[in-house]
Protein backbone atom coordinates (compact mmCIF):
# COMPACT_ATOMS: atom_id res chain seq x y z
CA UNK A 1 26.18 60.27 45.96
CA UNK A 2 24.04 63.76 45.86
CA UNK A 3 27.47 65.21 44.25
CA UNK A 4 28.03 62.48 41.45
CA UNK A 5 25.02 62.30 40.53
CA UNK A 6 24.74 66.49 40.12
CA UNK A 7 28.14 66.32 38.35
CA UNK A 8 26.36 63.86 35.43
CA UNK A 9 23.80 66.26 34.78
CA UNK A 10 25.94 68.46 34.27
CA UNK A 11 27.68 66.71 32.03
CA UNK A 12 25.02 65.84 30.11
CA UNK A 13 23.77 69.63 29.83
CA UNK A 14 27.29 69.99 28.41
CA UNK A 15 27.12 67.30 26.04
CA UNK A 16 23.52 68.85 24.55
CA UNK A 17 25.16 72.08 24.55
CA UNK A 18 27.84 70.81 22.17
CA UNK A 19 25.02 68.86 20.03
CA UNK A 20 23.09 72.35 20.05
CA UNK A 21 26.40 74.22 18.62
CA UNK A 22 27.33 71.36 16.40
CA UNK A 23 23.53 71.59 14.70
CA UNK A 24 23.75 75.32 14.46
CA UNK A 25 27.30 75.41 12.18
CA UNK A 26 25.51 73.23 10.11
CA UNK A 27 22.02 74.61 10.44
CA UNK A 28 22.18 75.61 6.14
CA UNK A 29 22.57 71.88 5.56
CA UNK A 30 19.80 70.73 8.22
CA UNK A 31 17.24 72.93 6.62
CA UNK A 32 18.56 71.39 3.19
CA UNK A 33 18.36 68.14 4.04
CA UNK A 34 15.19 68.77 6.02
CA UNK A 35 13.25 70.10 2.57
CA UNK A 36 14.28 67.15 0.86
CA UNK A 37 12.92 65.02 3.64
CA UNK A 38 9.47 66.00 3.69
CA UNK A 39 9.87 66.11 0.03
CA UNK A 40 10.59 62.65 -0.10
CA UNK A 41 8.22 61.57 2.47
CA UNK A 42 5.82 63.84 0.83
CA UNK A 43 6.38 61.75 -2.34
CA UNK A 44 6.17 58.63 -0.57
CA UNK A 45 2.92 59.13 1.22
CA UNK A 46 1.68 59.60 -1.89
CA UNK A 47 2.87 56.85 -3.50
CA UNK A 48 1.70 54.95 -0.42
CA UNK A 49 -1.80 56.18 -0.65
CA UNK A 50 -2.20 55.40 -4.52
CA UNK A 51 -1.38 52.09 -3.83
CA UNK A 52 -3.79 51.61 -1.01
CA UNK A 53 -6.10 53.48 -2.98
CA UNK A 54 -6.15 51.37 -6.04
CA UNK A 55 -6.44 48.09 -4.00
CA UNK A 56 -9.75 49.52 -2.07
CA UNK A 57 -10.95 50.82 -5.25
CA UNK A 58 -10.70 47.01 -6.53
CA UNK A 59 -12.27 45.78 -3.80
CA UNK A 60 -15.16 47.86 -4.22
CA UNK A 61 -15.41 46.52 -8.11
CA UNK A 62 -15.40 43.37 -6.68
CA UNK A 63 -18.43 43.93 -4.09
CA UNK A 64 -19.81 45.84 -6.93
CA UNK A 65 -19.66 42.49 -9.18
CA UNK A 66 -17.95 44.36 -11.59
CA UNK A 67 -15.26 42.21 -12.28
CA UNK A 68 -13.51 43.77 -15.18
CA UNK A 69 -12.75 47.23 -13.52
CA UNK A 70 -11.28 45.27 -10.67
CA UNK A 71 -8.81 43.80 -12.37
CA UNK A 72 -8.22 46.77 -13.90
CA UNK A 73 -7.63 48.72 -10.97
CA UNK A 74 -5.77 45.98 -9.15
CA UNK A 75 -3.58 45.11 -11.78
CA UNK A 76 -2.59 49.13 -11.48
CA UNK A 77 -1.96 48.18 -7.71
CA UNK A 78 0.49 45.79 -8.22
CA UNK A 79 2.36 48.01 -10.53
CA UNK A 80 2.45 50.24 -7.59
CA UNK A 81 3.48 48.21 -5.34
CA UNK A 82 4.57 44.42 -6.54
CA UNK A 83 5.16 42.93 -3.41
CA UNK A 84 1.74 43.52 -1.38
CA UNK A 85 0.20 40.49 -1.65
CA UNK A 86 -3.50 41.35 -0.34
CA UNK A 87 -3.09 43.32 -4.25
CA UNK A 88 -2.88 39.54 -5.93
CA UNK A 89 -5.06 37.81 -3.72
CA UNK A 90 -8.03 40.68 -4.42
CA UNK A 91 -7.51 40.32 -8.34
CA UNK A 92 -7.74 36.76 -8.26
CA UNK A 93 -11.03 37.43 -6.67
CA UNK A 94 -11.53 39.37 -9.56
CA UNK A 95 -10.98 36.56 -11.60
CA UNK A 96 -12.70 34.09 -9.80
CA UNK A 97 -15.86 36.46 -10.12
CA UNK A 98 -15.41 36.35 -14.32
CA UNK A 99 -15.02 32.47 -14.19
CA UNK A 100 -11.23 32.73 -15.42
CA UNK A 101 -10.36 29.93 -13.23
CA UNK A 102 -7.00 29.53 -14.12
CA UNK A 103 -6.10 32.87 -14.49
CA UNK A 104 -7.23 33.44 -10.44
CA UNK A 105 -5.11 30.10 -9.37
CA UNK A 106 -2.30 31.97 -10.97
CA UNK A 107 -2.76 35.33 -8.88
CA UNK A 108 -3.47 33.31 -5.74
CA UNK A 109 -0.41 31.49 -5.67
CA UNK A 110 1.54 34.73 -6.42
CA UNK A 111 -0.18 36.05 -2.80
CA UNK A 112 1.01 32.77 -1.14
CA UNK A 113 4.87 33.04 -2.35
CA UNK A 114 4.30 36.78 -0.57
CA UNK A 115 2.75 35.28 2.28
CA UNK A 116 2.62 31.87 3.28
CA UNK A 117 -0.33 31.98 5.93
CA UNK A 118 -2.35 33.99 3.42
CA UNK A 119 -5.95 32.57 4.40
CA UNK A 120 -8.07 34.45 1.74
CA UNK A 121 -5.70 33.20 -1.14
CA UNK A 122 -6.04 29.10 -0.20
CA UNK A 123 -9.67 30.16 -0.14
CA UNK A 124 -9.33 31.45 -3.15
CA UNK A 125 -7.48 28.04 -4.19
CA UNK A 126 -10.08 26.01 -2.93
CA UNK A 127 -13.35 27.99 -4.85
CA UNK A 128 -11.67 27.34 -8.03
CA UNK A 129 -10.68 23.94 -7.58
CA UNK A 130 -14.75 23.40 -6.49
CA UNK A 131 -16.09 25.50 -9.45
CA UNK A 132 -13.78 23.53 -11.82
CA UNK A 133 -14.94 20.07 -10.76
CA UNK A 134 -10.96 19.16 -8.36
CA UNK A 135 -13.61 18.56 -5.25
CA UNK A 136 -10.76 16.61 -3.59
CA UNK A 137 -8.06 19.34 -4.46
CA UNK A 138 -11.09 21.68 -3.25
CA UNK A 139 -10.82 20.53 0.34
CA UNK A 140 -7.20 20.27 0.34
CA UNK A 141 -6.73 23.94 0.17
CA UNK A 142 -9.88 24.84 1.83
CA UNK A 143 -8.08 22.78 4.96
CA UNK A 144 -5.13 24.69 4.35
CA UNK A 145 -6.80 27.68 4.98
CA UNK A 146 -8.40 27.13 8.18
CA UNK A 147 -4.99 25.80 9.09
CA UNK A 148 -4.15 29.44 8.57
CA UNK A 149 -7.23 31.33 10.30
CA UNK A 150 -6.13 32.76 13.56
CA UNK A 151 -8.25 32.71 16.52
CA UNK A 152 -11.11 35.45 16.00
CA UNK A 153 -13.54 33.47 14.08
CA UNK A 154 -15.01 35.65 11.49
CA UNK A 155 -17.76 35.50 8.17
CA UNK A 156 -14.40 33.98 5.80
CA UNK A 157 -13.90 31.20 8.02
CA UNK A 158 -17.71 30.24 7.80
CA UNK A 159 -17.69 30.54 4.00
CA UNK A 160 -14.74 28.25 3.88
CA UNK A 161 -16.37 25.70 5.58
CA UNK A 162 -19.45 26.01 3.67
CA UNK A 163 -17.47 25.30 0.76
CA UNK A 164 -15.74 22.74 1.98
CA UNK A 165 -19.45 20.74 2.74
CA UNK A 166 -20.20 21.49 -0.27
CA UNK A 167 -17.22 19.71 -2.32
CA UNK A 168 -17.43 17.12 0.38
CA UNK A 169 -21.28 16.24 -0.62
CA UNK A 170 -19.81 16.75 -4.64
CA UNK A 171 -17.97 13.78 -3.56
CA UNK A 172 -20.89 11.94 -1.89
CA UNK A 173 -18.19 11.64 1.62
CA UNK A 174 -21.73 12.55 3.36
CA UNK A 175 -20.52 11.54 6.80
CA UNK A 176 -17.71 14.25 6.18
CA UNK A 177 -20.14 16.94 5.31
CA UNK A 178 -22.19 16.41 8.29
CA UNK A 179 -19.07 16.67 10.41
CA UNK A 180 -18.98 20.01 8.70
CA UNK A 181 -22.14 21.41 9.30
CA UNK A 182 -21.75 20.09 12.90
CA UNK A 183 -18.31 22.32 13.33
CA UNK A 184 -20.43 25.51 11.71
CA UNK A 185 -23.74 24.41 13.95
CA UNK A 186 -21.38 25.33 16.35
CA UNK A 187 -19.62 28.46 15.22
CA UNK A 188 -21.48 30.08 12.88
CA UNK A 189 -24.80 29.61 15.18
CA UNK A 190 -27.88 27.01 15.20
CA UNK A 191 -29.45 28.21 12.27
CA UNK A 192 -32.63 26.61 10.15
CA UNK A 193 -30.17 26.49 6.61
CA UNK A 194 -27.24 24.46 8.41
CA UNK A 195 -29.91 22.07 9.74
CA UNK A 196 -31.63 22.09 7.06
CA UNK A 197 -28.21 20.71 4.96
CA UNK A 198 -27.07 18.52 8.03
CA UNK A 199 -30.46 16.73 7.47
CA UNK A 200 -30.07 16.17 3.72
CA UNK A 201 -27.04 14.34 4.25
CA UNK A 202 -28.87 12.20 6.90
CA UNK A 203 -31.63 11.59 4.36
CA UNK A 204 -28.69 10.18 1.91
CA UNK A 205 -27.14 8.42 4.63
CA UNK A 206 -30.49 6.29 5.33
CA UNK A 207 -30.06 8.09 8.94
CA UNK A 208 -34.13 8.92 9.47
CA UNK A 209 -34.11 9.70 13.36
CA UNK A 210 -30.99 12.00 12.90
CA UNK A 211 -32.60 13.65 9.36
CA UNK A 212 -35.86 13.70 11.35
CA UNK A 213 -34.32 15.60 14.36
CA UNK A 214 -32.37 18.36 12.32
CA UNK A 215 -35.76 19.24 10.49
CA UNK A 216 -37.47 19.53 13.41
CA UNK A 217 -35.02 21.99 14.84
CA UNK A 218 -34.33 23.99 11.24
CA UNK A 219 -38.61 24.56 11.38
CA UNK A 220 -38.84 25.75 14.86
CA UNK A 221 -36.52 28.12 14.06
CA UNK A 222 -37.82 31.72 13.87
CA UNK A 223 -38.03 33.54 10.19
CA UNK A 224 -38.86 30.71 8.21
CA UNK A 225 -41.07 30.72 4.82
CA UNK A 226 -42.10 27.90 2.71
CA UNK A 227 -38.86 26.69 0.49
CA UNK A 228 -37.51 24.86 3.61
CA UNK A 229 -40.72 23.08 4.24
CA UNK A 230 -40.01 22.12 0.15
CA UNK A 231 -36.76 21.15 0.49
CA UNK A 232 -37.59 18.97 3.50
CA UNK A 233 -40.07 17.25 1.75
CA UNK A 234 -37.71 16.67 -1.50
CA UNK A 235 -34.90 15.59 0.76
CA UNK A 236 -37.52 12.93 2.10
CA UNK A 237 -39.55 11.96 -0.35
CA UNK A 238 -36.19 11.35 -2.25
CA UNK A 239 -35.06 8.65 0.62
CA UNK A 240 -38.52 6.63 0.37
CA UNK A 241 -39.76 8.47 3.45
CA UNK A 242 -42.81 9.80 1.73
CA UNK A 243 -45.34 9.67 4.04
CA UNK A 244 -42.62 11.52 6.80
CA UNK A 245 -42.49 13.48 3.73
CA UNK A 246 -45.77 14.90 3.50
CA UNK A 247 -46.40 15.51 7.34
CA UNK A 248 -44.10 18.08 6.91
CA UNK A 249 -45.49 19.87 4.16
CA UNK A 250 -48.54 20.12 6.21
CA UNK A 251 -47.26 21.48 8.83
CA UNK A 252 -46.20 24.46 6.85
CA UNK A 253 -49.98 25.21 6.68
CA UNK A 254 -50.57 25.16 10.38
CA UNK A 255 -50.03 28.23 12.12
CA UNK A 256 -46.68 29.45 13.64
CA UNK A 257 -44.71 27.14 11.39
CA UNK A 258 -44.13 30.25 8.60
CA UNK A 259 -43.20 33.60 9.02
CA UNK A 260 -45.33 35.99 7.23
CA UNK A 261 -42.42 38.45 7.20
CA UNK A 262 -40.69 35.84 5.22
CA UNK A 263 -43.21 34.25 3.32
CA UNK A 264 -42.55 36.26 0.17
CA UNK A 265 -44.84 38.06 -2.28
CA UNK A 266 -48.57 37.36 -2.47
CA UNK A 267 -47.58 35.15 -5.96
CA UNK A 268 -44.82 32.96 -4.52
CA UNK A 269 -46.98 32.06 -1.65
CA UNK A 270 -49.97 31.06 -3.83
CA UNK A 271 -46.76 29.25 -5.55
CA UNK A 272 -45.91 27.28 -2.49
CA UNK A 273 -49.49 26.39 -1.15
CA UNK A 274 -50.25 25.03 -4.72
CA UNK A 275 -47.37 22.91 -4.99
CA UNK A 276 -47.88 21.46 -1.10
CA UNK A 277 -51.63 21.05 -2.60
CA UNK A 278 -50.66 18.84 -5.14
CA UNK A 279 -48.67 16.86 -3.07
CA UNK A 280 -51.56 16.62 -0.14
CA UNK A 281 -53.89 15.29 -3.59
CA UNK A 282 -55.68 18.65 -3.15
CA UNK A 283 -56.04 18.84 -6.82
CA UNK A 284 -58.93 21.53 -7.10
CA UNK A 285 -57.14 24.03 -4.57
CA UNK A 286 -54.06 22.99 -6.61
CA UNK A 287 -55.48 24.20 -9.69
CA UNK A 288 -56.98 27.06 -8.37
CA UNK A 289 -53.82 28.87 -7.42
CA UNK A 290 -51.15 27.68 -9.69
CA UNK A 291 -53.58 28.56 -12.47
CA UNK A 292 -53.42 32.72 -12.24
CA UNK A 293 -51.72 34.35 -14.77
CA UNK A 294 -48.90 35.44 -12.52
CA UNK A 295 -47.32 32.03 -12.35
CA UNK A 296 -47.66 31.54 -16.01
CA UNK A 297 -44.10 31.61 -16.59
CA UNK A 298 -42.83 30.35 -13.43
CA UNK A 299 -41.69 26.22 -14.48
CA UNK A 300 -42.28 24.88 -11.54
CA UNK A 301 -45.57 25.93 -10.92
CA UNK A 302 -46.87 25.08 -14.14
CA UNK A 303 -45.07 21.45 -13.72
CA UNK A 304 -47.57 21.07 -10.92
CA UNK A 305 -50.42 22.31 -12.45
CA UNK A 306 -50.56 20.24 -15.80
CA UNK A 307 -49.96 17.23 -12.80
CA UNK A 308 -52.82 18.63 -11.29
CA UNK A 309 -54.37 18.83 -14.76
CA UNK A 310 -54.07 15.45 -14.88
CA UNK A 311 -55.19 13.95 -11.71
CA UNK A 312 -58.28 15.65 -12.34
CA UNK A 313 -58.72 13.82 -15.28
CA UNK A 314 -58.22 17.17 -17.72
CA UNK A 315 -55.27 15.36 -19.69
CA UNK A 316 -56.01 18.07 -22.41
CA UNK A 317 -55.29 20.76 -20.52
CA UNK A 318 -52.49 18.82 -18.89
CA UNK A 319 -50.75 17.89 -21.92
CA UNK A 320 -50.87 21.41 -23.23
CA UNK A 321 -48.68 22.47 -20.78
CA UNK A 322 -46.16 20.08 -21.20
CA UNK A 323 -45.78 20.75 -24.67
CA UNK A 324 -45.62 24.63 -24.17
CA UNK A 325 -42.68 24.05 -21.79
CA UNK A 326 -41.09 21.33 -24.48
CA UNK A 327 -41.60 24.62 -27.35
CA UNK A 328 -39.43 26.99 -24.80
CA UNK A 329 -36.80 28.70 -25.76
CA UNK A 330 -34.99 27.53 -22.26
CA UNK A 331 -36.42 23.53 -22.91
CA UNK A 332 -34.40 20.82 -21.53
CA UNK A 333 -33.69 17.04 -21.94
CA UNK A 334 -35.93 16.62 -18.27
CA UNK A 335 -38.98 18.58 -20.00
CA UNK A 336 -38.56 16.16 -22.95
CA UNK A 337 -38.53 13.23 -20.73
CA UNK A 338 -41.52 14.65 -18.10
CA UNK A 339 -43.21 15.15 -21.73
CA UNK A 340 -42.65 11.32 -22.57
CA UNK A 341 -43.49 10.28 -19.12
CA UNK A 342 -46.93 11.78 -19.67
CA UNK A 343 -47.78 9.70 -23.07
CA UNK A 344 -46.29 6.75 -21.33
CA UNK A 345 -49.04 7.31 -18.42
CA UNK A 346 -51.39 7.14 -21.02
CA UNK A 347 -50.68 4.64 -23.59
CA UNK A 348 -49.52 6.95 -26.31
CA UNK A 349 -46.40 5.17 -26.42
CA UNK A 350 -45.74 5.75 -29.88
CA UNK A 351 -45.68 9.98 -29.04
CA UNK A 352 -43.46 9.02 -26.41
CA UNK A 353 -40.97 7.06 -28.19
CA UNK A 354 -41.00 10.20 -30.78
CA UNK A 355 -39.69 13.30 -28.70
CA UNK A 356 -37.61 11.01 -26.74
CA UNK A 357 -36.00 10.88 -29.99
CA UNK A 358 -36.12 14.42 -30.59
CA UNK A 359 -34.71 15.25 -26.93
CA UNK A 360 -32.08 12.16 -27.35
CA UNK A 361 -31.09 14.20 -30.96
CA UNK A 362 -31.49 17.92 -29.08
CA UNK A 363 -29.45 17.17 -25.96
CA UNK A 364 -25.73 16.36 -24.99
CA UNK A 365 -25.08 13.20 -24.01
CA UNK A 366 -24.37 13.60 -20.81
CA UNK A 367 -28.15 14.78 -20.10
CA UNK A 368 -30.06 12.11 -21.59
CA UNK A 369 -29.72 8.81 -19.40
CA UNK A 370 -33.61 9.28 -18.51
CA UNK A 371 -34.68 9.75 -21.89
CA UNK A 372 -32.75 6.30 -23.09
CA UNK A 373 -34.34 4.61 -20.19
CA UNK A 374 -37.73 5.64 -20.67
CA UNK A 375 -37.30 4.35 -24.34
CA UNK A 376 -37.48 1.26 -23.02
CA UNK A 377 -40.53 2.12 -21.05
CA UNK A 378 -41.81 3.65 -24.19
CA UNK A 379 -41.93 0.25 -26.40
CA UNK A 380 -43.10 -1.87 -24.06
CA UNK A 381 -46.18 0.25 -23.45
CA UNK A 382 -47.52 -0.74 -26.86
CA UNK A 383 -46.01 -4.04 -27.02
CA UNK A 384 -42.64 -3.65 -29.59
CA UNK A 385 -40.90 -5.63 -27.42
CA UNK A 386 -38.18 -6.34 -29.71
CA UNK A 387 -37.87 -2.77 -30.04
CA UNK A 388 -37.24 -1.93 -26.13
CA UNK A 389 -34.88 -4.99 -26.18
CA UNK A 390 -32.86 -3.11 -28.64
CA UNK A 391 -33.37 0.53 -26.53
CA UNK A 392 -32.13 -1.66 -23.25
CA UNK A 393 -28.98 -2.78 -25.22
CA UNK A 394 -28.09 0.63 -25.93
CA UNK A 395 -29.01 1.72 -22.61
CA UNK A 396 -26.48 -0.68 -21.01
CA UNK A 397 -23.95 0.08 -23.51
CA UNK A 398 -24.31 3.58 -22.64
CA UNK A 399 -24.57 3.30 -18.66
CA UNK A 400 -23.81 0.04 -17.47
CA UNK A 401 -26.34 -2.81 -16.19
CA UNK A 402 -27.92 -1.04 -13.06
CA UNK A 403 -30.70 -2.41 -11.04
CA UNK A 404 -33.41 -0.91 -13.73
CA UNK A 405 -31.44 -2.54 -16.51
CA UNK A 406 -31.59 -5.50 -15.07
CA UNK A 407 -35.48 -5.83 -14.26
CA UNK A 408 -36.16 -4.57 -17.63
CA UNK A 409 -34.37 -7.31 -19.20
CA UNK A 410 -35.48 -9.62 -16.88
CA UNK A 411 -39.61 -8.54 -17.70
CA UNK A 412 -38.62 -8.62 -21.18
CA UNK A 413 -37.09 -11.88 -22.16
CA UNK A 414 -40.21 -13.68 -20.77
CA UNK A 415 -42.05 -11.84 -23.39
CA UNK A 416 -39.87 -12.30 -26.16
């Protein structure tokens, strides 16, 4: 055994040997060929690093926002190198970032011929079809992406299903979207925003204990300032729960419930207590703070104060408010209509009935339901009832016999 196995090393030392001799007859054309090796490796590398280069130099665009140099630089990455497909996938981002919808579906599906399980390019599939209105195509491909996601759960998987509540709510499936924000309750973490959006879709649902239950645990999370106690009470108020509504807008003023770290600056706060004023009937306190000159140009808070204007009776004041936000460069068919609203309240119907006009005249159709309703509204408050009968034909004609139609019609034929 000892002697066999001696006599195969020696045969192998004799087989080197040969190998050794053969490479040094030959040792001019080994250097040769060597030189051109690292050459061409050299050259290689270098290709290789331009390409990787020119895709992390798009991605940075893209974090950067600055859309147009990223598809610069990743279009120069796929001439490099056509068949990467992280380089298509990254300048459909690109796209998606400069609204070219189409022109990002394009790139994504390029990716996904190069890669079938690509996760970020169905993403990419499934923001487009959401920003362009496909909320059913949306989920589709936002599905097909978590098909894809392995099993390390990371922040793309939580943005795809964030996405994917969001086109489900676009299609008012609210049941689905609070399946969704139950799967990222428990993945992403019990955070105050997911219950927060879990409880909206309870509110729309009719669903008070379970709406009730998810804003109790978004507010005793830590690191909250006042917009969630606002949402809450919008998300509420909006389901006929008003007086749940406003208990938890005042709890935002007890202590604990907001984080000062989080409250924001000294201006949105005054902002926020204002607004919660109004809606508590504080009107003075109201006024007080959403009167300083820092909030002059914030909308909202001067909304609230010409309200506040007007519970106190100061319907001057009020009204001149609502007509500087009607003379805005940024106006809107809902300031015309909160305009209107205001003369109705006060039986200058006539005014009314003239900038709903103007806004119906202003505004694309598509924003001006309110202001054709509240025509109606407009007439009868000084009696031309033939007038309103006329406004609730074209209402109807416009938007179908809903349950306002039909009381208006109702009120008015037994005064016609």
């Amino acid at each position: 055994m000892l002697i066999d196995k001696n006599k195969k090393q020696e045969q192998k030392k004799q087989e080197l040997k040969a190998k050794a001799e053969q490479l040094i007859h030959t040792k001019s054309f080994q250097i040769g060929a060597a030189v051109c090796c690292v050459l061409l490796l050299a050259f290689a590398g270098i290709r290789f690093m331009n390409r990787d280069s020119l895709l992390r130099e798009g991605i940075a665009y893209c974090e950067k926002k600055e859309y147009a140099k990223a598809q610069t630089s990743l279009k120069n990455a796929i001439l490099a190198d056509n068949l990467k497909a992280d380089n298509y996938t990254y300048l459909g981002i690109a796209y998606l970032g400069d609204e070219k919808y189409a022109d990002a579906e394009k790139q994504f599906r390029l990716a996904l011929n190069l890669d079938p399980e690509n996760v970020s390019a169905y993403r990419g599939l499934g923001i487009s079809a959401f920003k362009t209105g496909d909320y059913e195509r949306a989920i589709t491909e936002l599905n097909h992406a978590l098909d894809h996601t392995g099993i390390w759960l990371n922040q793309e998987i939580y943005d795809i299903l964030w996405y994917r509540a969001d086109a489900e709510k676009a299609l008012e499936d609210y049941e689905a979207a609070c399946e969704t924000y139950g799967i990222l309750i428990e993945l992403e973490g019990d955070t105050a925003v997911i219950r927060y959006n879990r409880g909206a879709m309870y509110c729309l649902l009719d669903k008070k204990e379970e709406a009730m239950a998810d804003f109790d645990a978004a507010i005793s999370q830590k690191g909250n300032g006042y917009p969630i106690f606002w949402n809450i009470y919008d998300s509420m108020a909006d389901a006929g729960w008003v007086e749940e509504a406003e208990a938890y807008l005042k709890l935002s003023q007890e202590p604990g419930y907001i984080d000062l770290n989080h409250a924001g600056t000294e201006t949105e706060v005054n902002k926020y207590r204002g607004m919660i004023a109004y809606i508590c009937r504080d009107y003075e306190t109201a006024v007080s703070l959403l009167s300083s000159t820092a909030l002059s140009s914030d909308k909202q808070a001067q909304i609230y104060l010409a309200l506040s204007y007007e519970q106190q009776q100061e319907k001057d004041k009020a009204l001149a408010v609502f007509l500087e936000q009607v003379n805005a460069a940024n106006a809107s068919a809902v300031d015309y209509n909160r305009l209107a609203r205001f003369y109705i309240r006060n039986e200058q119907g006539e005014q009314a009935v003239e900038y709903l006009q103007k806004g119906i005249e202003k505004f694309p159709q598509s924003d001006l339901q309110d202001l054709y309703y509240n025509m109606v509204s407009a007439y009868e408050s000084y009696g031309a009832y033939e007038d309103a009968l006329d406004a609730l034909k074209k209402y109807t004609r416009l938007y179908g016999e809903d349950d306002g139609a039909v009381r208006e019609k109702a009120f008015l034929k037994e005064r016609i």
